[in-house]
Protein backbone atom coordinates (compact mmCIF):
# COMPACT_ATOMS: atom_id res chain seq x y z
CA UNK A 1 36.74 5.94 -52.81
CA UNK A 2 38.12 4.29 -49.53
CA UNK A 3 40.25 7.52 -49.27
CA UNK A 4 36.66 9.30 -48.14
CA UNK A 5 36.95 10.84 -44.66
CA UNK A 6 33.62 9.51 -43.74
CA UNK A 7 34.97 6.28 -44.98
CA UNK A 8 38.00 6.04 -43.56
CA UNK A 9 36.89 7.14 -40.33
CA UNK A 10 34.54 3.92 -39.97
CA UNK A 11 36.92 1.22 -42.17
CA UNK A 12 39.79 2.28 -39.27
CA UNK A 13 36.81 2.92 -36.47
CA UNK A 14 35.40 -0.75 -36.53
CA UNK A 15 38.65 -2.53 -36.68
CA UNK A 16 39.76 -0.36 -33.36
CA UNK A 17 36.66 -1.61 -31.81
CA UNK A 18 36.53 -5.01 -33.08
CA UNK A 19 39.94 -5.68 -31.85
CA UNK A 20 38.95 -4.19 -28.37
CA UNK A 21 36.03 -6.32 -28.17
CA UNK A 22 38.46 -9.40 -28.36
CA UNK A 23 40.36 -8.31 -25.94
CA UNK A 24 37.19 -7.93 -23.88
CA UNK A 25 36.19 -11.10 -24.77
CA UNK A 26 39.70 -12.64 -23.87
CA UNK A 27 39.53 -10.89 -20.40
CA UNK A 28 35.65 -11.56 -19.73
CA UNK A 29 36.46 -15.68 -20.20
CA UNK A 30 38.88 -15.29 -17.20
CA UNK A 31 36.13 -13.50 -15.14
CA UNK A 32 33.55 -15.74 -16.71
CA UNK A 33 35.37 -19.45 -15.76
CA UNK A 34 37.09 -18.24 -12.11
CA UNK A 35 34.38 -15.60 -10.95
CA UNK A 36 33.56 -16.94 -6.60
CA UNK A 37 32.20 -13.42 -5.18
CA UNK A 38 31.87 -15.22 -1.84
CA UNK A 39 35.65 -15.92 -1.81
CA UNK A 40 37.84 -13.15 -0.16
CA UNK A 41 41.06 -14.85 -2.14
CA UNK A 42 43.86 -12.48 -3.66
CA UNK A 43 42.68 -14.05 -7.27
CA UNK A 44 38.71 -12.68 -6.88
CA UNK A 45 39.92 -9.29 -6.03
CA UNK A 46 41.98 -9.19 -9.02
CA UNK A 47 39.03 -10.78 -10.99
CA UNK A 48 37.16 -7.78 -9.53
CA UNK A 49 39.24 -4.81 -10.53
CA UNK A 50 39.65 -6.53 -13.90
CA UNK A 51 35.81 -6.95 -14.43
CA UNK A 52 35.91 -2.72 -13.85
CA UNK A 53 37.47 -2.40 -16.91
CA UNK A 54 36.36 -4.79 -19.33
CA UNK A 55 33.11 -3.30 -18.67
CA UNK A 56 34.39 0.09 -19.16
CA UNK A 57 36.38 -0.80 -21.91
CA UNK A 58 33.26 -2.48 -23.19
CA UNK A 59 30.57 0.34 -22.86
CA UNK A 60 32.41 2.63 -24.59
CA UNK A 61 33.18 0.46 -27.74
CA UNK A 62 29.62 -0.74 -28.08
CA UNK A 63 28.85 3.01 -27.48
CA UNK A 64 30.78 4.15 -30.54
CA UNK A 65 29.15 0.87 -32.18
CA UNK A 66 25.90 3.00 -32.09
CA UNK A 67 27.24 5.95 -33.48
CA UNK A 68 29.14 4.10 -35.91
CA UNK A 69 25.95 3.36 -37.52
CA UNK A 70 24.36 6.67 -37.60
CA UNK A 71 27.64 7.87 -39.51
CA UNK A 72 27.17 4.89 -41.81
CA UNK A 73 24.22 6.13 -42.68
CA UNK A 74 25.23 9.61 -42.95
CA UNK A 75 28.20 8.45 -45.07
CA UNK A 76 26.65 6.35 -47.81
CA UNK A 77 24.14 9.48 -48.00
CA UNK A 78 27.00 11.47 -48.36
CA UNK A 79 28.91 9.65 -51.26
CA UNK A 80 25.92 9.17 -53.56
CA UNK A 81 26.80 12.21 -56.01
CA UNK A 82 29.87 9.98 -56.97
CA UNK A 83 27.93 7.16 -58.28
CA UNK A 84 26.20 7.77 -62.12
CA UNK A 85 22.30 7.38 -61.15
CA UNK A 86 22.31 7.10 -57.57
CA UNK A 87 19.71 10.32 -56.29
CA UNK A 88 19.94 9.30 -52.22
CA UNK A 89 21.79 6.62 -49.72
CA UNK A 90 19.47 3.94 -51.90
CA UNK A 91 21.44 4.13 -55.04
CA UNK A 92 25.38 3.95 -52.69
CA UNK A 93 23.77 0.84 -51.55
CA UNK A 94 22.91 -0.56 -54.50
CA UNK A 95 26.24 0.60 -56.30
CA UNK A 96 27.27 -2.92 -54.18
CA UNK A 97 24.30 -4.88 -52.77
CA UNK A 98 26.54 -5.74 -49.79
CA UNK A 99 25.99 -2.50 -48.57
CA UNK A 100 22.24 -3.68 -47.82
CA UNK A 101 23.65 -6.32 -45.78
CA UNK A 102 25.86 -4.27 -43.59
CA UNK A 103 23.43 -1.72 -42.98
CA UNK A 104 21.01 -4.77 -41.64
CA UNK A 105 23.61 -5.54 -39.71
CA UNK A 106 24.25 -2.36 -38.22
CA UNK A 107 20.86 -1.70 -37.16
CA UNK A 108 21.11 -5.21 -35.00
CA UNK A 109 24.25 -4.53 -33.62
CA UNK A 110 23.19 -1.61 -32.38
CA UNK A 111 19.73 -2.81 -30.53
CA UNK A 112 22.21 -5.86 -29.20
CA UNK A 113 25.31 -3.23 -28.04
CA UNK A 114 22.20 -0.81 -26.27
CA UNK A 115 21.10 -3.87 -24.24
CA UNK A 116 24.62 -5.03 -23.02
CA UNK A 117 25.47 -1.45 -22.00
CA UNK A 118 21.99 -1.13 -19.70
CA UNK A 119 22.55 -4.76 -18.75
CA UNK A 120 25.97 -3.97 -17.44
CA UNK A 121 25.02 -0.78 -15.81
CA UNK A 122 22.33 -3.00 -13.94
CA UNK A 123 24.98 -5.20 -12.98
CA UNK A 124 27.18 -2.85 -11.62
CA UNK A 125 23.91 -1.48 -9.59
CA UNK A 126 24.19 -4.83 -7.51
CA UNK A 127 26.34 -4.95 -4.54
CA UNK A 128 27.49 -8.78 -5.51
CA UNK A 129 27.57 -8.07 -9.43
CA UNK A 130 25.02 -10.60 -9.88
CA UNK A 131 24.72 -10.80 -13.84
CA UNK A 132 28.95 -10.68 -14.26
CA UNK A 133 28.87 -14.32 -15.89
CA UNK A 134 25.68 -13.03 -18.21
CA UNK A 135 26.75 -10.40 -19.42
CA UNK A 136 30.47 -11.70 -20.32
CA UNK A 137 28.63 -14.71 -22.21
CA UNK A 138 26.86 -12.35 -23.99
CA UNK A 139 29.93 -9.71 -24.95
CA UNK A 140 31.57 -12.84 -26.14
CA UNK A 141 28.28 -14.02 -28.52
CA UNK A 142 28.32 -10.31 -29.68
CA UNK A 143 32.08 -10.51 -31.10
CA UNK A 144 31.10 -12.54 -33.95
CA UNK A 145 28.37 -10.35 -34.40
CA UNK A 146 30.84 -6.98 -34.71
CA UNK A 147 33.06 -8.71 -36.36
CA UNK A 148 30.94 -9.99 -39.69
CA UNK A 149 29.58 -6.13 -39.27
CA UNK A 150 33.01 -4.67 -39.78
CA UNK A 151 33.45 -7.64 -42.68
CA UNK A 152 30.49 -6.61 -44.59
CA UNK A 153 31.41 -2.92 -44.28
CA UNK A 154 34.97 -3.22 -45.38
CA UNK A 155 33.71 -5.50 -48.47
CA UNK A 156 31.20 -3.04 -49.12
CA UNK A 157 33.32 -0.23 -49.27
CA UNK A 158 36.30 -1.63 -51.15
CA UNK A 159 34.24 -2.52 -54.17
CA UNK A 160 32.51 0.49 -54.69
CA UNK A 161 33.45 1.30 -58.28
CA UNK A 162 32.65 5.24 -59.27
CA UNK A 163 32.38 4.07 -63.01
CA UNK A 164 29.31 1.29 -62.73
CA UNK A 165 25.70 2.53 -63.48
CA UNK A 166 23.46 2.43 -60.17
CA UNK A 167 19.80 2.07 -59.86
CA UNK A 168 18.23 4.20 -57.20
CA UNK A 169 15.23 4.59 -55.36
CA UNK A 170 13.05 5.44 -58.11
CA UNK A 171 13.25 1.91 -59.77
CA UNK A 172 13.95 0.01 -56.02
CA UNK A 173 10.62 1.17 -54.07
CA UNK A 174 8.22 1.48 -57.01
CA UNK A 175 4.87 -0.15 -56.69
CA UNK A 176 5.19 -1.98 -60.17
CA UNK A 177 8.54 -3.40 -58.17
CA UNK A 178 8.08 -7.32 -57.25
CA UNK A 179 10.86 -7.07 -54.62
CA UNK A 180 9.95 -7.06 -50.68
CA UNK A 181 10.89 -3.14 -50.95
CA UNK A 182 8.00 -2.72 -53.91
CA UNK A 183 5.50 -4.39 -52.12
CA UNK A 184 5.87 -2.32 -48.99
CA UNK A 185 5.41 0.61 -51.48
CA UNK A 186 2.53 -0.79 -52.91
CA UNK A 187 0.70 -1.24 -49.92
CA UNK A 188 -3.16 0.76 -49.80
CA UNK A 189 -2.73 4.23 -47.78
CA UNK A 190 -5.68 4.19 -45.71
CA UNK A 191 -5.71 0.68 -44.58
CA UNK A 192 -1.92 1.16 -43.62
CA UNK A 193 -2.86 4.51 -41.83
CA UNK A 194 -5.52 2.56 -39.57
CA UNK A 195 -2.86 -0.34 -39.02
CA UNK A 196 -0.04 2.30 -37.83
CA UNK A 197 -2.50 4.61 -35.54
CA UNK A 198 -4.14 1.62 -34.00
CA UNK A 199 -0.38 0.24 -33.15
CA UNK A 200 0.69 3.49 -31.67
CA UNK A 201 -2.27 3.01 -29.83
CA UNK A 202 -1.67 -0.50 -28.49
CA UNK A 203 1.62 0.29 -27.73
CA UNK A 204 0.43 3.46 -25.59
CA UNK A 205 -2.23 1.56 -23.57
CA UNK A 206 0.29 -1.33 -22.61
CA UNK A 207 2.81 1.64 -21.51
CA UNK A 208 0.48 3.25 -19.50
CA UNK A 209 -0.64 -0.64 -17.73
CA UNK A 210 2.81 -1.13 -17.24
CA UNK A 211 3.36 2.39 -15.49
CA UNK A 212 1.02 1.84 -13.13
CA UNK A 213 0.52 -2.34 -12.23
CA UNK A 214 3.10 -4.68 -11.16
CA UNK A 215 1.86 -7.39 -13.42
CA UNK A 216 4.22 -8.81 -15.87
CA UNK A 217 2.18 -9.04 -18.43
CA UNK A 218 1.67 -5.74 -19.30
CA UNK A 219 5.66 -5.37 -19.60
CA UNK A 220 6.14 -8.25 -22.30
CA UNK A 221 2.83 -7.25 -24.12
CA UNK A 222 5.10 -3.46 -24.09
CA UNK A 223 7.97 -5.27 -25.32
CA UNK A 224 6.12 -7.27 -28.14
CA UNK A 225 4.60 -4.48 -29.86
CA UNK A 226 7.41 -1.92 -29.68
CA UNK A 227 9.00 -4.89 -31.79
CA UNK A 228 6.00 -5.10 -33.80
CA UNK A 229 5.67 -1.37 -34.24
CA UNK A 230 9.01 -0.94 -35.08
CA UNK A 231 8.38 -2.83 -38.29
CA UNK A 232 4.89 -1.00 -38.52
CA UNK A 233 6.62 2.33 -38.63
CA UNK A 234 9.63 1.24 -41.22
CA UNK A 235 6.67 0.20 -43.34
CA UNK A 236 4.54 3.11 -43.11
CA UNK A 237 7.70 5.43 -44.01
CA UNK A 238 7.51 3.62 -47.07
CA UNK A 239 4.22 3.19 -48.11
CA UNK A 240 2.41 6.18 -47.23
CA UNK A 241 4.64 8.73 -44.55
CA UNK A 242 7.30 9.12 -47.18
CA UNK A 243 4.56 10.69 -49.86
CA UNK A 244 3.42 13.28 -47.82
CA UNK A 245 6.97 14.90 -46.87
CA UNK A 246 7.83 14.67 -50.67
CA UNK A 247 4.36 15.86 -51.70
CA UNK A 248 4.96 13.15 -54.26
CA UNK A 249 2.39 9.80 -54.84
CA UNK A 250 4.88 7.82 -56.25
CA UNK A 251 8.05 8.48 -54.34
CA UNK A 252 8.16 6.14 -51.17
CA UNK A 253 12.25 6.33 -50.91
CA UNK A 254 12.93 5.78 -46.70
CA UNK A 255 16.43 8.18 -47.66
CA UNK A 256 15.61 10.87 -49.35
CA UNK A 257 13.82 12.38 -46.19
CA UNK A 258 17.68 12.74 -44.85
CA UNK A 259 18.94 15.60 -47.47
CA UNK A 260 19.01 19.29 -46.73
CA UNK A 261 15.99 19.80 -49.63
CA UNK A 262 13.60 17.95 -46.64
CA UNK A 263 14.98 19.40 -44.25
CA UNK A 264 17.13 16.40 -42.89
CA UNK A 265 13.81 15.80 -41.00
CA UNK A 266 14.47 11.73 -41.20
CA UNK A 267 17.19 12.28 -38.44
CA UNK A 268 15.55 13.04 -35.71
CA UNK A 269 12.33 10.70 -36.96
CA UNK A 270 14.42 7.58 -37.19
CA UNK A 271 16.44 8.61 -33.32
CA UNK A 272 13.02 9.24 -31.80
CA UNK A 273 11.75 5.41 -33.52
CA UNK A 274 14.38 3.52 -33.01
CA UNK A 275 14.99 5.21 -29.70
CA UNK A 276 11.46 4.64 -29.04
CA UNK A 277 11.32 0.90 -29.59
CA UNK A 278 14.48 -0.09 -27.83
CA UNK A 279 13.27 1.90 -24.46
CA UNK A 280 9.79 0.13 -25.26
CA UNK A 281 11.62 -3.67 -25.57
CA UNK A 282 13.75 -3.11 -22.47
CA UNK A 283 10.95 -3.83 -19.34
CA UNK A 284 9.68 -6.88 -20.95
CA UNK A 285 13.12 -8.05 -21.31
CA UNK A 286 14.78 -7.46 -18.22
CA UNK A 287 11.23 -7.99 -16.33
CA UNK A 288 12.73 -11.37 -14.59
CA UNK A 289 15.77 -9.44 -13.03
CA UNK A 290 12.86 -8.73 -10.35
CA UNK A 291 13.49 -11.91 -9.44
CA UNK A 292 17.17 -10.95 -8.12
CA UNK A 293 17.04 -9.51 -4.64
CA UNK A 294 20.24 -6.98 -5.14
CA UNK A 295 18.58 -5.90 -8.33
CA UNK A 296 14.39 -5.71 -7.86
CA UNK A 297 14.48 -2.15 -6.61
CA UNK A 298 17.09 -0.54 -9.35
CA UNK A 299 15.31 -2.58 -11.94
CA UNK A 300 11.86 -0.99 -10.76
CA UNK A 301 13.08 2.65 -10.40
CA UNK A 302 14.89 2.72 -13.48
CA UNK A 303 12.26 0.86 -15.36
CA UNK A 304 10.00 3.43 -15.07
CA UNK A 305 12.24 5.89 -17.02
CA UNK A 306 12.65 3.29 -19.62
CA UNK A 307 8.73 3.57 -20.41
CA UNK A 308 8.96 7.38 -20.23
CA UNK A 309 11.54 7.58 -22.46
CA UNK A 310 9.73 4.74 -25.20
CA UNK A 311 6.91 7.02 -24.61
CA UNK A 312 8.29 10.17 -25.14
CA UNK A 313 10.27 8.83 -28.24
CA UNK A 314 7.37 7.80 -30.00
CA UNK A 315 5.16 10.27 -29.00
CA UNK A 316 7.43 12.20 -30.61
CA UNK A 317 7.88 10.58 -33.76
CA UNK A 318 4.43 9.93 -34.59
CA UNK A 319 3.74 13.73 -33.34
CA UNK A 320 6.52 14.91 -36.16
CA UNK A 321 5.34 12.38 -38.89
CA UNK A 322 1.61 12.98 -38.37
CA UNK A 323 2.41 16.91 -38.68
CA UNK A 324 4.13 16.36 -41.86
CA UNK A 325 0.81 14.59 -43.04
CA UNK A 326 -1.38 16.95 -42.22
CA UNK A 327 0.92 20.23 -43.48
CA UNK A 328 1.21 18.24 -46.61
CA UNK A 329 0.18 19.81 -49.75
CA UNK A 330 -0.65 15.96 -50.62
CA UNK A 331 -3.86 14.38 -49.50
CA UNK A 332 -4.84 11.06 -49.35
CA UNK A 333 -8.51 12.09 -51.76
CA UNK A 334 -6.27 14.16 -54.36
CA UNK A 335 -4.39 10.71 -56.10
C-alpha cells in the first residue's frame, strides 16, 4: 500500500517540507531575536539577505503544502478500489479513521500556509519590512502545525490494511445515521436551500460595502460570513447539493461528486469555495495593517482584488452548483 505513487509522493513530500520548515524556523528565530532595521551594522545586513530566503524558502514549501492537500484528496479517491466496500474517498478514510483526522488537518494547514504566504508578500511590499518579527512568530507556530499533519498522514497511511472490511458513504452520511455526518444529511431541503441562498446573499452585500466604503466594518462583517458560509456550503453539499448531481434522494456522499461518472465536477466546486472563502476572510483580517504607514496603500490596492477574487470564486461556485440543481432530473416536489 505505502508503495502507491500517489502515496509515496506525499509520505516523502511532507517530510521534505517539514524538515524545511525547521530550518525556516531555526533561521527566522535569528531574524526574529536580532532584527534593528534602523541599524546600518554588518550583522542587520546579513539578517537582511537571510530574511530573503527564509521567506522564499518558506513560500514555496507552504505552497506545495496547498497542493499537497489537493493530491491527498485525489489520492485516497484514488486507492478506494483496493479496500473491500469502500465505493469513494469516504470508505479509504474510514479503512483507518485517522485518515479523517489528517484530512481536517490538511484543510487548516492550508487556510493557515495561504495567509503566511500573502502576509509575507505584504511584508516584503514595505520598504522597512515592517511585519518581519510577525510573520517569523507565526512560521514558527505553524511548524507544529505541519508537523502533526505529516504525523497523522504517515499513521494513516501505514495502517491501511487491503484485507479489513470498510464502511462507505452509504452507511456514513445516511439520515437514519446518529453521527455529526448523518445529521447534516438529515437536514430538511428547503429550509437548508433558504439558509444557503440568503448566506450567499449576505456575503455578496458585505462585498459590495466593502468595495466601495472605507469603513471597517464592512471588511470583518466580509470576513465573518465567508467563515460562516464556508460551513454553510460544506453542509449544503451534504444535505441537499449532493442529491441533485447524483439524481439520487438518499445519497448525500461530499466524494463521490469527484469520479469521472460525475464528471469530476467537485474539483473545480470545492477550488472555487474554498478559494472563495479564504479571498473573502483576508480584508477583515489584515484590515489593521492600514494602520502601518509603509503598508496602507499596498494593503488598499491589493485588497480590492482580494474581494474580486472571493467574489468571483463564489459566484462561481454557487453559479455551477445552482446549475446542477436546476438541470437535475431530481426535484425537490418529486421525493
Amino acid at each position: 500500500m505505502i508503495f502507491h505513487p500517489g502515496i509515496l509522493a506525499l509520505v516523502i513530500g511532507s517530510a521534505l517540507l517539514t524538515l524545511m520548515t525547521a530550518y525556516g524556523v531555526l533561521l527566522g528565530v535569528k531574524v526574529f531575536l536580532r532584527w534593528d532595521f534602523q541599524s546600518s551594522s554588518a550583522a542587520q545586513l546579513a539578517l537582511e539577505r537571510k530574511t530573503s530566503l527564509i521567506s522564499t524558502i518558506a513560500s514555496y514549501v507552504l505552497g506545495f503544502q496547498i497542493i499537497s492537500a489537493l493530491l491527498f484528496v485525489y489520492t485516497v479517491e484514488d486507492i478506494h478500489p483496493l479496500f473491500v466496500g469502500a465505493m469513494c474517498a469516504t470508505g479509504s478514510l474510514n479503512a483507518n479513521p485517522v485518515g479523517w483526522y489528517a484530512l481536517f488537518s490538511k484543510i487548516i494547514v492550508c487556510f493557515a500556509a495561504g495567509l503566511w504566504i500573502v502576509l509575507n508578500h505584504l511584508d516584503q511590499q514595505g520598504e522597512d519590512f515592517p511585519l518581519v518579527r510577525l510573520k517569523y512568530l507565526l512560521l514558527t507556530l505553524l511548524l507544529p502545525a505541519i508537523t502533526l499533519d505529516s504525523v497523522l498522514q504517515l499513521r494513516y497511511f501505514l495502517g491501511l490494511d487491503p484485507d479489513i472490511i470498510t464502511s462507505c458513504c452509504g452507511s456514513l452520511f445516511s439520515e437514519a445515521d446518529v453521527s455529526v455526518a448523518g445529521s447534516i444529511a438529515g437536514l430538511p431541503v428547503l429550509p437548508s436551500i433558504i439558509v444557503y441562498y440568503a448566506g450567499f446573499a449576505l456575503l455578496l452585500l458585505f462585498a459590495v460595502l466593502s468595495l466601495y466604503s472605507k469603513n471597517p466594518l464592512p471588511r470583518y462583517f466580509l470576513a465573518v460570513f465567508a467563515a460562516a458560509f464556508f460551513l454553510v456550503a460544506l453542509a449544503a453539499i451534504v444535505s441537499f447539493i449532493s442529491m441533485y448531481i447524483y439524481e439520487l434522494p438518499t445519497h448525500h456522499c461530499p466524494f463521490d461528486m469527484l469520479q469521472r461518472e460525475y464528471g469530476r465536477i467537485g474539483y473545480p466546486l470545492y477550488v472555487s469555495l474554498f478559494g472563495g472563502v479564504f479571498f473573502g476572510l483576508l480584508p477583515g483580517i489584515f484590515r489593521p495593517l492600514w494602520n502601518i504607514p509603509s503598508l496602507r496603500e499596498t494593503v488598499q490596492r491589493v485588497e480590492r482584488t482580494w474581494i474580486l477574487l472571493s467574489m468571483g470564486g463564489l459566484m462561481f461556485f454557487v453559479a455551477m452548483t445552482s446549475y446542477r440543481i436546476y438541470s437535475s432530473n431530481l426535484t425537490y416536489f418529486s421525493y
